[in-house]
Protein backbone atom coordinates (compact mmCIF):
# COMPACT_ATOMS: atom_id res chain seq x y z
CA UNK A 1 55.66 69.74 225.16
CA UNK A 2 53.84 67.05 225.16
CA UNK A 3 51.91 66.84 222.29
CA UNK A 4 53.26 66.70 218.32
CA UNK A 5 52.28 67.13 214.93
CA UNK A 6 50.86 63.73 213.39
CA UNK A 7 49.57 62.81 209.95
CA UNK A 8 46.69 60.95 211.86
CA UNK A 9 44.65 57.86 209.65
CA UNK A 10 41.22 58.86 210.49
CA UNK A 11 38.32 56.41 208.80
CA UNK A 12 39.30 53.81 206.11
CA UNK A 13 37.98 54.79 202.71
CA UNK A 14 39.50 57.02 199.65
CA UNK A 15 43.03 58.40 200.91
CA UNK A 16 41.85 62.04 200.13
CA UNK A 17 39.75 62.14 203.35
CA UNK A 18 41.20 59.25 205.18
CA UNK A 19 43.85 61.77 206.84
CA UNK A 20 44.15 64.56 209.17
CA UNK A 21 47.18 66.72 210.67
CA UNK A 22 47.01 67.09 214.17
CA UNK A 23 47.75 67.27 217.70
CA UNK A 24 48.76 63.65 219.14
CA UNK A 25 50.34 62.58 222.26
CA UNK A 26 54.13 62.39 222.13
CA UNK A 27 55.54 59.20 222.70
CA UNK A 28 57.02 57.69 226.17
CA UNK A 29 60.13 55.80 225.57
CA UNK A 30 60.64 52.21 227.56
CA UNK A 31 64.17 51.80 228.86
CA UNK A 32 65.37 49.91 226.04
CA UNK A 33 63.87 52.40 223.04
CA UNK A 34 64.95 55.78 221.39
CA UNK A 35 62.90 58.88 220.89
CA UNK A 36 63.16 60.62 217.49
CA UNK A 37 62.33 63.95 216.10
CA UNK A 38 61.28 62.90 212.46
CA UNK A 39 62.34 64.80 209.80
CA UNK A 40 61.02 62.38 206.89
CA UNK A 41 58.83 58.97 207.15
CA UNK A 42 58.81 56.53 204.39
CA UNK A 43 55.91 55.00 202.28
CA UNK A 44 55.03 51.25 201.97
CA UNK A 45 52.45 48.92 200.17
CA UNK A 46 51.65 48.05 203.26
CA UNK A 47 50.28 51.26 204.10
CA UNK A 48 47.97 51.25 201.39
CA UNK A 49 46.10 48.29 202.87
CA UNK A 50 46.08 50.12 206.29
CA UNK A 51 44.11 52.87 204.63
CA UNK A 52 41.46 50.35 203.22
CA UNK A 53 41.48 48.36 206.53
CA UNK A 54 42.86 45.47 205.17
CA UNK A 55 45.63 45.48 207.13
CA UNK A 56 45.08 43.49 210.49
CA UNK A 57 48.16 44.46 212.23
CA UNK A 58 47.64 48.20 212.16
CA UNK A 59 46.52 50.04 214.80
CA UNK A 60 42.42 50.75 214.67
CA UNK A 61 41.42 54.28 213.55
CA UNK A 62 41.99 56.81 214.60
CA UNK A 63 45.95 55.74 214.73
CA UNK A 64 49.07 56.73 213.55
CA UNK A 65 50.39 54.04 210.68
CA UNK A 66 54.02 54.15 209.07
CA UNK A 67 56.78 51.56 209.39
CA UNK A 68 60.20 53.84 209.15
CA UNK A 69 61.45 57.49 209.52
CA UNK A 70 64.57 59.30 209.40
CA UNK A 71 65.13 61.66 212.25
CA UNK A 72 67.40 62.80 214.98
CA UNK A 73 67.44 60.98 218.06
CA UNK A 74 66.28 63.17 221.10
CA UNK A 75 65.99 60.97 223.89
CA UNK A 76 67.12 57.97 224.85
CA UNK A 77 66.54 55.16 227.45
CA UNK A 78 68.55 53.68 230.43
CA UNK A 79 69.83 50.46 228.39
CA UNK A 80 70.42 52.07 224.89
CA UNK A 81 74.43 51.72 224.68
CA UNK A 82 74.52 52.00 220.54
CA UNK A 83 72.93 55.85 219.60
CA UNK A 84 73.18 58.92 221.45
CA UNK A 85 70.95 61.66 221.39
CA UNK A 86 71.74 64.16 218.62
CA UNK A 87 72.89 61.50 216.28
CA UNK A 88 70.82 61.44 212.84
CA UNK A 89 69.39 57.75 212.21
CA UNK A 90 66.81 55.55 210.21
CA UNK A 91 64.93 53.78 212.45
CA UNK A 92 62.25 50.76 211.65
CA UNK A 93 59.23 51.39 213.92
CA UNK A 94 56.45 49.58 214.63
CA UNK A 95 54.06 51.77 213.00
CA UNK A 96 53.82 55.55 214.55
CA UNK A 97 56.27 56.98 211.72
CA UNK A 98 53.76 59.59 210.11
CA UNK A 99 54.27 61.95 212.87
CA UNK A 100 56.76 64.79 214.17
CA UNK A 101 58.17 62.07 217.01
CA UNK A 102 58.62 58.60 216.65
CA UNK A 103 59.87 55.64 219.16
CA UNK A 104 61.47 52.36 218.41
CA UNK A 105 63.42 49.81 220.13
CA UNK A 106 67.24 50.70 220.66
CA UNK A 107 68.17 47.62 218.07
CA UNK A 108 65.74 49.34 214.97
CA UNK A 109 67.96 51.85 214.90
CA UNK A 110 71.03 53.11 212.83
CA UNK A 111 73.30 56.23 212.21
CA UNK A 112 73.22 57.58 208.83
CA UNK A 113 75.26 60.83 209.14
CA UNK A 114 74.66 63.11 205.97
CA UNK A 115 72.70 60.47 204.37
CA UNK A 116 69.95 61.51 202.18
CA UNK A 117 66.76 60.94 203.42
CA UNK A 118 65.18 59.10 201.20
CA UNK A 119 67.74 56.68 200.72
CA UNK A 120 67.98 56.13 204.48
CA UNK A 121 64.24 55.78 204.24
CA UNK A 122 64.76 52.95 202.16
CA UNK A 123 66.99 51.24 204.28
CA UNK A 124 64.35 50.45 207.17
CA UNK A 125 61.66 48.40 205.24
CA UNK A 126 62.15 47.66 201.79
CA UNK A 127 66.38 46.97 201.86
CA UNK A 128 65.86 45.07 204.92
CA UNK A 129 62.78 43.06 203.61
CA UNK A 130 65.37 41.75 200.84
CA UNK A 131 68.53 41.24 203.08
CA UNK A 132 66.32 39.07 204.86
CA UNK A 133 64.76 37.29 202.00
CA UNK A 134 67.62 36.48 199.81
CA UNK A 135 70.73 36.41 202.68
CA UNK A 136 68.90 34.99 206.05
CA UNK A 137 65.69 33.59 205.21
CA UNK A 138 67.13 31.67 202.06
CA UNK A 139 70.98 32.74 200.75
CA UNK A 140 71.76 33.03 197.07
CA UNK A 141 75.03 32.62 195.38
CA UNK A 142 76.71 33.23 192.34
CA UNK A 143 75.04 31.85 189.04
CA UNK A 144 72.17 31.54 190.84
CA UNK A 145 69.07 32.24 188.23
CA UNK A 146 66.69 34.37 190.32
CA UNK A 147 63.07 35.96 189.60
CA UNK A 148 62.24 39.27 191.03
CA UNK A 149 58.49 39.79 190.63
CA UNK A 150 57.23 43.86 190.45
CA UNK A 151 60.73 44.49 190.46
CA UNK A 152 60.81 47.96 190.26
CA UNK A 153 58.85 48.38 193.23
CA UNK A 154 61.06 49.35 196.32
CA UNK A 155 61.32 46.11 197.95
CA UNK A 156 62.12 45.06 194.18
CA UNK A 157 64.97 47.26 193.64
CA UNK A 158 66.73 46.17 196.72
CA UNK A 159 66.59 42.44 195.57
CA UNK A 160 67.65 43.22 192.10
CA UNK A 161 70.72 45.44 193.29
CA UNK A 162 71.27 42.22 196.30
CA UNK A 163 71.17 39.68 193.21
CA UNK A 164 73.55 41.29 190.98
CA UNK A 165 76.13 41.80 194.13
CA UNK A 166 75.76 38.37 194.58
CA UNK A 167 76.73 37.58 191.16
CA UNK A 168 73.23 36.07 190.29
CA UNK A 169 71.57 36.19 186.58
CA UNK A 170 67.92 38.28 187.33
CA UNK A 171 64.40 38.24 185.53
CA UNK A 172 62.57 40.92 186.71
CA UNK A 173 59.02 41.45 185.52
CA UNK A 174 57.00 44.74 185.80
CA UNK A 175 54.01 46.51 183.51
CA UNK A 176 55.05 49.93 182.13
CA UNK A 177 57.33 50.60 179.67
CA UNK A 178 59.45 53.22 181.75
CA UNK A 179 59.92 50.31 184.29
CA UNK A 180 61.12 48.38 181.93
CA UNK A 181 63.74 51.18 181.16
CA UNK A 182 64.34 51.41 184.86
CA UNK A 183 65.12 47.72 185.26
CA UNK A 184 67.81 47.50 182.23
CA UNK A 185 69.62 50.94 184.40
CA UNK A 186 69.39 48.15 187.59
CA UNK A 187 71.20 45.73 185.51
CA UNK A 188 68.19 42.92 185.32
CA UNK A 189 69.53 40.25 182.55
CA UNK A 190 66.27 39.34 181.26
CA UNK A 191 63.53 42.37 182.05
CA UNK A 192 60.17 41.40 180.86
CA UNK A 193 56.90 43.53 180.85
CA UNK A 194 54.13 40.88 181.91
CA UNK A 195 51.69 43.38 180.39
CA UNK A 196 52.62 42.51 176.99
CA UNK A 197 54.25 39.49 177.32
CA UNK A 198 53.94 36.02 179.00
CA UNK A 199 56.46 35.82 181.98
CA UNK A 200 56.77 32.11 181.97
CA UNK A 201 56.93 31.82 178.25
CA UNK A 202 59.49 34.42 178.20
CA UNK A 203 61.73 32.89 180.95
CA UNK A 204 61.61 29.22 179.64
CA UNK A 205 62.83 30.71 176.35
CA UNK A 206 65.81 31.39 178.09
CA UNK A 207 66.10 28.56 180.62
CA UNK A 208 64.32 25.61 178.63
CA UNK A 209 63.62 22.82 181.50
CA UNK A 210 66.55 24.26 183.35
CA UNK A 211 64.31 26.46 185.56
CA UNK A 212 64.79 29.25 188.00
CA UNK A 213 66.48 28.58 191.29
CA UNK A 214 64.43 31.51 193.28
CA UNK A 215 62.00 33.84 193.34
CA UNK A 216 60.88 36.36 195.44
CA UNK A 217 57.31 37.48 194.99
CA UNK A 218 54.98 40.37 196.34
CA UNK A 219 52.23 39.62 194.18
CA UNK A 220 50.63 36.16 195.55
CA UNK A 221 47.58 35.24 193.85
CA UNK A 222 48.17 33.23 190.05
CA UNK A 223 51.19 34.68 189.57
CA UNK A 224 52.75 32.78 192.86
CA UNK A 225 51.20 29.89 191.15
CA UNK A 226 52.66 30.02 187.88
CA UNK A 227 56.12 31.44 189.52
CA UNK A 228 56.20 28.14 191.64
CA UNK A 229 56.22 26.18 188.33
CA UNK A 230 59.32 27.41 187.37
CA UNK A 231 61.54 25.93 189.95
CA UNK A 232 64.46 24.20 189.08
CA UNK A 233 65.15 21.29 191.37
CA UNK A 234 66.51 22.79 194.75
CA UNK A 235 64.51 25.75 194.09
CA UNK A 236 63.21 28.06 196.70
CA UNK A 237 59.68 30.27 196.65
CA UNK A 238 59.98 33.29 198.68
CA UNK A 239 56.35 35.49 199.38
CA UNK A 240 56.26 38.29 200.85
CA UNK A 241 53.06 40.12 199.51
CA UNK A 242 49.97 39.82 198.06
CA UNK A 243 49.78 42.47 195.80
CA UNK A 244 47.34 41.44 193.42
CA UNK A 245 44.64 41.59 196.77
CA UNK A 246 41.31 43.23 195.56
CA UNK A 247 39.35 45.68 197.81
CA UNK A 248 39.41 42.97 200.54
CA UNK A 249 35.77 41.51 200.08
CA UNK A 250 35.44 37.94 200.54
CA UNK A 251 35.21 37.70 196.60
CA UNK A 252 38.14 38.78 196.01
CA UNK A 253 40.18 37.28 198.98
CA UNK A 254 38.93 33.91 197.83
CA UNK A 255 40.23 34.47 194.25
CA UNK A 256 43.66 35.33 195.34
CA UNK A 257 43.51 32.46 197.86
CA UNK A 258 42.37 29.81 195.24
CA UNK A 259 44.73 31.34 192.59
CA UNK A 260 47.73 30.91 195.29
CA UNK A 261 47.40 27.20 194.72
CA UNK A 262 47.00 24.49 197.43
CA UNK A 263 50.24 22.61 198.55
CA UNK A 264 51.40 19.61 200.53
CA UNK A 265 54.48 19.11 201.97
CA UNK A 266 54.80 15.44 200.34
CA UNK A 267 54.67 17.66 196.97
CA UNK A 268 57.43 19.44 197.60
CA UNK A 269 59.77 16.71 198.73
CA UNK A 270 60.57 14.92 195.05
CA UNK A 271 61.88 18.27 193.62
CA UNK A 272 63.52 19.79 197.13
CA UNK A 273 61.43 22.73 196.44
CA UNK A 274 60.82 25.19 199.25
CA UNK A 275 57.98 27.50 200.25
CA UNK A 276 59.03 30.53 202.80
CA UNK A 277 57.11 33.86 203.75
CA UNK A 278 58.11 36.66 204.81
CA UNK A 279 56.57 39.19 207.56
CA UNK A 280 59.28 41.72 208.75
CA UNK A 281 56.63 43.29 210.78
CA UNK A 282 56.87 39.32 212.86
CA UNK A 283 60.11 39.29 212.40
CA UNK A 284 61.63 42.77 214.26
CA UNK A 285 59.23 41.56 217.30
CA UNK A 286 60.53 38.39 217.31
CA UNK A 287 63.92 38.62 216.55
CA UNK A 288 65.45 41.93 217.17
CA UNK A 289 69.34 41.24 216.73
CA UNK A 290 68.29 39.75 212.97
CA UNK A 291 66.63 43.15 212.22
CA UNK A 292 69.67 44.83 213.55
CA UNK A 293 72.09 42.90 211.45
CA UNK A 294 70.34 42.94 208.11
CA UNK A 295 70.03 47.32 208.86
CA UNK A 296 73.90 47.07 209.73
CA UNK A 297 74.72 44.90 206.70
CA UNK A 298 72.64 47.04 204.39
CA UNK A 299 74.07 49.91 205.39
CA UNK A 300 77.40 49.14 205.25
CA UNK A 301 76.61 47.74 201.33
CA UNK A 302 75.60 51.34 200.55
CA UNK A 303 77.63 53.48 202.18
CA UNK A 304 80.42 51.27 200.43
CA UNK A 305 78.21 52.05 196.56
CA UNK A 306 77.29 48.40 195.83
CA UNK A 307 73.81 49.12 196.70
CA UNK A 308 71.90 52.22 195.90
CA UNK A 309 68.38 52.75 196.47
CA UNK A 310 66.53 54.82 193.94
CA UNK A 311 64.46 57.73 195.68
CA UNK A 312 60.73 57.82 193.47
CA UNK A 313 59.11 60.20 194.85
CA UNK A 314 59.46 63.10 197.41
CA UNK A 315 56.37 64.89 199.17
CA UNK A 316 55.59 67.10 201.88
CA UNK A 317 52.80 66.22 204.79
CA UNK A 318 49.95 68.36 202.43
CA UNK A 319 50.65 65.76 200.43
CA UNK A 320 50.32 63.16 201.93
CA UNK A 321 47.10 61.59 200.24
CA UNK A 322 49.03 62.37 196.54
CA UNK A 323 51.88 60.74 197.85
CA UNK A 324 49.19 57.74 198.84
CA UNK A 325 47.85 57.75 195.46
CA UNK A 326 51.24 57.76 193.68
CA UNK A 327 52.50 54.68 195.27
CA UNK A 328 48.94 53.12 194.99
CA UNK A 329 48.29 53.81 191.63
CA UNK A 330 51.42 51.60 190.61
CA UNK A 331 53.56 54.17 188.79
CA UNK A 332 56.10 54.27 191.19
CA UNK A 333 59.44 53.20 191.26
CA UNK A 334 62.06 53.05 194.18
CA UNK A 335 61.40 54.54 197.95
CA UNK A 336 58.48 57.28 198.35
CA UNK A 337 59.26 59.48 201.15
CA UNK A 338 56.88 61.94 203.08
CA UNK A 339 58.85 65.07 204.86
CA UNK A 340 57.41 67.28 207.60
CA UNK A 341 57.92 71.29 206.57
């Protein structure tokens, strides 16, 4: 066959009538990529924007978005030496996951066995987005004093879990009470819901002029701001979202550029303070063997117990828009997965 089953984004707009199931070409693999028949895709923020067309990377309607899946692998190319076809893997993609068959390139890829799927889901996206945050990108240590911003989310989780490995002492902010339950079972030292309370109040209370020696961030906007004034000499900013983005209108992009701050390297100097982003989408085209060790080395970490990602939510293709909607509407916790029937 050539054809398959794909959860197609249609027209930007309200997620209820931005999708439709339906016939799509099947993907041709390259030499140097893998074929999968998906059996679950995961969820990310980043999909949400995609949806509201505020995500320039994404292919144009009508296109198939979705950054990971969990499949088996059913063909292979000519220079693929590390899967074989029948093996069950997580693969990061670059977009194309909402759909029966998925490709990737060969070093995306990674066997999972018996693993469930929506903690191999996790593994692609959000686990990786951390390993490379707080072990390549920037490399904590033990006693370091680290801020996790929305850390319940699933990229949150991952750092949290990565930060207590490490030995580090975590603040981890979120909004609902039942998040702030969630991060306590995660083992955050110092949880703090920035709905009731003041997050730099509350973490200066504990640290004085001592300060924080990173933080990772996915909200951008004043809270990057107000994060960044928490650094402890030597400290490092990491980014790598912008959350608090309104419906994209140039009023609302300019507020959460202006609330970001504006900074000069000559600043940054006195304090050795450090500013870093993060785009994993930049990085796996880029640099392919780094997104094949941080999968490996996440992997390993789990299968091993030290790190286990928390599966939030569990839908089938109907429900694909509720799944949308859940992860939107900031109730979620952990890795969202969609499964085909």
């Amino acid at each position: 066959m050539n054809t398959m089953r794909a959860a197609v984004l249609e027209k930007y707009g309200p997620v209820e009538k931005a999708f439709k199931i339906r016939e799509w070409p099947k993907p041709k693999i390259d030499p140097d990529e893998v074929l999968i028949k998906v059996e679950a895709f995961g969820l990310n923020f980043a999909d949400t924007m995609a949806v509201k067309g505020l995500y320039k990377d994404a292919p144009d309607a009508p296109g198939i978005i979705g950054y990971e899946v969990v499949g088996i692998v059913e063909e292979i190319g000519e220079k693929v030496e590390n899967v074989k076809p029948g093996a069950r893997v997580v693969a990061l993609t670059r977009f194309g996951g909402y759909a029966e068959y998925a490709k990737t390139h060969y070093t995306a890829v990674a066997e999972i066995g018996d693993m469930e799927s929506g903690v191999a889901a996790a593994i692609a996206t959000q686990y990786c987005t951390a390993w490379y945050a707080a072990c390549e990108l920037t490399n904590i240590h033990e006693g370091d004093h680290v801020l996790v911003q929305a850390a319940a989310g699933g990229v949150g989780t991952a750092l949290v879990q990565i930060a207590k490995y490490k030995g580090c002492t975590v603040y981890g902010t979120s909004s609902r009470p039942e998040k702030i339950k969630y991060l306590k079972s995660l083992g955050v030292d110092y949880p703090i819901n920035y709905a009731t309370q003041d997050f730099v109040e509350e973490i200066e209370k504990v640290r004085g002029k001592n300060g924080i020696d990173i933080v990772f961030d996915s909200v951008g906007g004043k809270v990057y701001k107000r994060s960044k004034k928490l650094l402890a000499p030597g400290g490092t900013m990491v980014g790598y979202g912008a959350s608090s983005r309104g419906n994209g209108n140039i009023f609302s992009d300019l507020k959460l550029l202006f609330g970001f701050g504006f900074y000069h390297p000559v600043f940054l100097i006195p304090n050795s303070h450090s500013l870093m982003g993060v785009n994993m989408l930049r990085v796996a085209d880029h640099k392919k063997p780094v997104i094949q060790r941080c999968m490996h080395n996440v992997l390993k970490l789990i299968q091993e117990g030290h790190l286990k990602p928390h599966v939030g939510g569990i839908f089938k293709v109907g429900e694909l828009a509720d799944a949308h909607q859940f992860l939107s509407g900031r109730a979620s916790m952990g890795k969202i997965i969609v499964e085909w029937n």
